[in-house]
N, C-alpha and C. Protein backbone atom coordinates (compact mmCIF):
# COMPACT_ATOMS: atom_id res chain seq x y z
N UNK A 1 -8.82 -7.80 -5.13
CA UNK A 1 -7.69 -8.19 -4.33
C UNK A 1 -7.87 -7.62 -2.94
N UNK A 2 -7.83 -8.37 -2.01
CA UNK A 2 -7.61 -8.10 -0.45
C UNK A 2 -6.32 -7.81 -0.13
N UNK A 3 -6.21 -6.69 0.51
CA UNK A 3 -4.48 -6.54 1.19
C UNK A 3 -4.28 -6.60 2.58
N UNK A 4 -3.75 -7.58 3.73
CA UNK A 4 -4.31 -7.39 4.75
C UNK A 4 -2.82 -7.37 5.57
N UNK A 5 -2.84 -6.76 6.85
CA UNK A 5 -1.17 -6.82 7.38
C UNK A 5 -1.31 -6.92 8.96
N UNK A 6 0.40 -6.97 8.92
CA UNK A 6 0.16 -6.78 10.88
C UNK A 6 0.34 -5.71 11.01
N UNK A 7 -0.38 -4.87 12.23
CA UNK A 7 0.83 -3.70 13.08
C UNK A 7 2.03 -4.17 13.71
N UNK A 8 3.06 -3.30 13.41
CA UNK A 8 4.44 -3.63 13.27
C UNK A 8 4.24 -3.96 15.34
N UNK A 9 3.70 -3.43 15.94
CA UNK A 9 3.73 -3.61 17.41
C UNK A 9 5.09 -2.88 18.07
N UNK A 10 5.45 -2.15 17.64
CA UNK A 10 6.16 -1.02 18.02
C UNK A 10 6.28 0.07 18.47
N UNK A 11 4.99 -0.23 18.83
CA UNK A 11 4.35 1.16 19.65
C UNK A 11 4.14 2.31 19.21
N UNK A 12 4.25 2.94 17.82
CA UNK A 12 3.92 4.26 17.45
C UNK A 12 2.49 4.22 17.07
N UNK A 13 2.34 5.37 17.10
CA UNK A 13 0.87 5.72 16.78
C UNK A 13 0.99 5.61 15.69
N UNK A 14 -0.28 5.31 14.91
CA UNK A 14 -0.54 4.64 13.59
C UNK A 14 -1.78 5.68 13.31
N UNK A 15 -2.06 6.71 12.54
CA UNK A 15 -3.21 7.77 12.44
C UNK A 15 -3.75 6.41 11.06
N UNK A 16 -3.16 5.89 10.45
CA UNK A 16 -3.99 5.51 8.81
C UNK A 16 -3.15 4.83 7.78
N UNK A 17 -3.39 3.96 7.23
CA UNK A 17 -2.65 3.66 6.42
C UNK A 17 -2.75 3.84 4.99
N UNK A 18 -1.47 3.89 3.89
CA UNK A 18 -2.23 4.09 2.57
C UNK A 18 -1.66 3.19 1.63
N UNK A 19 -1.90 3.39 0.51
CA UNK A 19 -1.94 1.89 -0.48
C UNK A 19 -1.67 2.74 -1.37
N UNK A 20 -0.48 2.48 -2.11
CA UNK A 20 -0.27 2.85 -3.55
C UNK A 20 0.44 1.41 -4.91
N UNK A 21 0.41 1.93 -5.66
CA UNK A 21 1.08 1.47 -6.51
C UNK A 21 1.85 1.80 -7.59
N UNK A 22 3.43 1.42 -7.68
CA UNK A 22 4.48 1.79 -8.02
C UNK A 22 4.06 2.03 -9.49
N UNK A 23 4.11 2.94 -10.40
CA UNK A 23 4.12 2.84 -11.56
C UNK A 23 5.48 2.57 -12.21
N UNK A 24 5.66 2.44 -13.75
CA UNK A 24 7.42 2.36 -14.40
C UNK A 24 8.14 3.47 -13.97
N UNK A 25 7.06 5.00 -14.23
CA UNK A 25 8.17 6.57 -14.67
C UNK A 25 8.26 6.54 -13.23
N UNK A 26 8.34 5.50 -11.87
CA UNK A 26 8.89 5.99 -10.39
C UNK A 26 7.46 7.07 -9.80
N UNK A 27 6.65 7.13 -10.28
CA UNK A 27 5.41 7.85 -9.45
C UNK A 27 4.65 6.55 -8.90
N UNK A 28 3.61 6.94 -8.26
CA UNK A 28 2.59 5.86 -7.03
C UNK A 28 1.31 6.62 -7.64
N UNK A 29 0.49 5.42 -7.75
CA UNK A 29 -0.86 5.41 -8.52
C UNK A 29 -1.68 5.57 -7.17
N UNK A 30 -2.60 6.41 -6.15
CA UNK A 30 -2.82 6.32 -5.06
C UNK A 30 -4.28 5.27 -5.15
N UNK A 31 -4.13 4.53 -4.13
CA UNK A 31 -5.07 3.12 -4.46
C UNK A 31 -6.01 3.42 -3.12
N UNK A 32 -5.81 3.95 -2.05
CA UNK A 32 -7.17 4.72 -1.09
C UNK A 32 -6.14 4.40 0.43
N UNK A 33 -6.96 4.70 1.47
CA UNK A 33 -6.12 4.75 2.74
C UNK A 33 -7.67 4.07 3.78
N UNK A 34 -7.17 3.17 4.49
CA UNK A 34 -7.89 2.83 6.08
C UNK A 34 -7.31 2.72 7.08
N UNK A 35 -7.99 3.08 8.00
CA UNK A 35 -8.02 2.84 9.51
C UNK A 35 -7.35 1.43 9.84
N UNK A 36 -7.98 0.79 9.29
CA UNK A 36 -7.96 -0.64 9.79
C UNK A 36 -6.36 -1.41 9.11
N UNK A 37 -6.42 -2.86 9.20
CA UNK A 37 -5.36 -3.58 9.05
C UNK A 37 -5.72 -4.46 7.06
N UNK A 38 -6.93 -3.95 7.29
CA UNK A 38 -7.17 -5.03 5.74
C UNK A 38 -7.73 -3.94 4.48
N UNK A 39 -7.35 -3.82 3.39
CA UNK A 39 -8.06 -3.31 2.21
C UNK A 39 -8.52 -3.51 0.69
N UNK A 40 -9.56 -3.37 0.63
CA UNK A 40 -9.72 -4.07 -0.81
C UNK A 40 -9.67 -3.23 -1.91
N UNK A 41 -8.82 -4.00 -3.03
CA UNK A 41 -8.67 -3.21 -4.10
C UNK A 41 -9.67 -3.94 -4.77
N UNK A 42 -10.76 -2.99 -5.50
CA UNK A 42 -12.11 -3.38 -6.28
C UNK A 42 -11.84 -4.00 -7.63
N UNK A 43 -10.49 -3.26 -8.36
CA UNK A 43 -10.03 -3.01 -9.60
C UNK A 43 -8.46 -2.89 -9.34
N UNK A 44 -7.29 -3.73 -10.06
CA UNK A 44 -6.07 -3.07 -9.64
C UNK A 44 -5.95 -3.08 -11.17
N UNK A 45 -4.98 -2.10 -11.73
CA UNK A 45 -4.76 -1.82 -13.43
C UNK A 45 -3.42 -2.12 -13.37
N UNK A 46 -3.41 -2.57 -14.50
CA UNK A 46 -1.86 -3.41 -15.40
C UNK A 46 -1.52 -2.05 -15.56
N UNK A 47 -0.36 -1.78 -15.78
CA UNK A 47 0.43 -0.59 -16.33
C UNK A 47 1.73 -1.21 -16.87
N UNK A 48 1.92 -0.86 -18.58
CA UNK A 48 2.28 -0.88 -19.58
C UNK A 48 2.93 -2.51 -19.51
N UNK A 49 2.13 -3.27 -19.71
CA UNK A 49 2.15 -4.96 -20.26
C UNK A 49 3.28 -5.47 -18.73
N UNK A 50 2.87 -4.83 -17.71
CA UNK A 50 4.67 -5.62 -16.67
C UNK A 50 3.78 -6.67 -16.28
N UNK A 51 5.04 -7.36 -15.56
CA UNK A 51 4.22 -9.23 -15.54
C UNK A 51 3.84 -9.58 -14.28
N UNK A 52 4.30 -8.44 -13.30
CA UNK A 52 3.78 -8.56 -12.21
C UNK A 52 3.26 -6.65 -11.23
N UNK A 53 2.64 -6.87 -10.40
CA UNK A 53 2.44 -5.58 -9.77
C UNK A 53 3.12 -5.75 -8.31
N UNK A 54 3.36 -4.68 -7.47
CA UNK A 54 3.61 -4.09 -5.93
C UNK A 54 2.62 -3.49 -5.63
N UNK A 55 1.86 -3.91 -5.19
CA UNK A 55 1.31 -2.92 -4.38
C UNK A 55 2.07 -2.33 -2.94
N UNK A 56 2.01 -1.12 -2.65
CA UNK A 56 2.40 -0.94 -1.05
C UNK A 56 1.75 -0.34 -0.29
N UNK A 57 1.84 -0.97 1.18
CA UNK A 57 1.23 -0.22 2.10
C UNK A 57 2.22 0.38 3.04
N UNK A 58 1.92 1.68 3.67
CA UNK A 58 2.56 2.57 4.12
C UNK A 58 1.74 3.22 5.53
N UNK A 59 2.35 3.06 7.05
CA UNK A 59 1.71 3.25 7.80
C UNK A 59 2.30 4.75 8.32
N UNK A 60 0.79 5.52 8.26
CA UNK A 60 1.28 6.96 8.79
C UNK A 60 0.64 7.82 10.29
N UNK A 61 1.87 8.20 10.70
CA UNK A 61 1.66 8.98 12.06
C UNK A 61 1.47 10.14 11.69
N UNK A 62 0.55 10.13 13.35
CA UNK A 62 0.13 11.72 14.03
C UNK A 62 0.28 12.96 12.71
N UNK A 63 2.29 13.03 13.05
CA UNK A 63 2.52 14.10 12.31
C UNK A 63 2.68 13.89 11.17
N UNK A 64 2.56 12.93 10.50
CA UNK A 64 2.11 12.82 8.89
C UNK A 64 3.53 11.85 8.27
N UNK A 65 4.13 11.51 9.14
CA UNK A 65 5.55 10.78 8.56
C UNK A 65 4.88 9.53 8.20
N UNK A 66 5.75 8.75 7.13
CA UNK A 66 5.44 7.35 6.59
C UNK A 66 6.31 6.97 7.26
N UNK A 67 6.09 5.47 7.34
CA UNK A 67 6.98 4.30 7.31
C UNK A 67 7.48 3.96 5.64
N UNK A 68 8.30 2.90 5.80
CA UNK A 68 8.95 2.31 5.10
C UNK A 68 7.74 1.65 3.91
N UNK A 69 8.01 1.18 3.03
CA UNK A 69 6.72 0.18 2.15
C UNK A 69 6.67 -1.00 2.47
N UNK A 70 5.48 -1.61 2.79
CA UNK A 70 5.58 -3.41 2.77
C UNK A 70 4.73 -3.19 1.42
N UNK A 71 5.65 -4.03 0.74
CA UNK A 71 4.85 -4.86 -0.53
C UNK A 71 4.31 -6.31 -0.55
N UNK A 72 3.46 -6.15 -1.68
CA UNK A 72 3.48 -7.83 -2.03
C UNK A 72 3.05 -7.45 -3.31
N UNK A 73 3.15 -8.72 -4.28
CA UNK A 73 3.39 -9.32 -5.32
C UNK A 73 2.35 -9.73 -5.86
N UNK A 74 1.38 -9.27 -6.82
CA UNK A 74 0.70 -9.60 -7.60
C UNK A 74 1.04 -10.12 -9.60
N UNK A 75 1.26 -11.35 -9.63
CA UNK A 75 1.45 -11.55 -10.97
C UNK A 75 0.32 -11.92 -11.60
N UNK A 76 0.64 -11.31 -13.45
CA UNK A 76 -0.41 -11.12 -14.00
C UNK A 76 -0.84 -12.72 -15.10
């Protein structure tokens, strides 16, 4: 799976972005972090039979703050 996005163009500094995925028990499965605007997941894993996945990406500054999640929708 390819994940690819815009910069919001809002002018903050953007140090990296990271990619997780939501598990059921509310934890994030960490899926890797780039520089860039596009990332590939090699392998994404089903967790416990759900019918679809979120992945999210999360853009982080300088001082280490996230943004908000953009998701999208992978069904299985």
């Amino acid at each position: 799976m390819r994940l690819m996005w815009k910069p919001s163009g809002k002018g903050v500094p953007v140090r990296h972005h990271e990619n997780h995925q939501p598990l059921p028990d509310r934890k994030r499965r960490f899926l890797g972090g780039t520089c860039g605007t596009a990332f590939h997941l090699p392998a994404l894993r089903r967790t416990s039979g759900e019918s679809g996945t979120r992945p999210e990406v999360r853009a982080v500054g300088e001082p280490h703050t996230s943004s908000a999640a953009a998701t999208a929708v992978f069904t299985w």
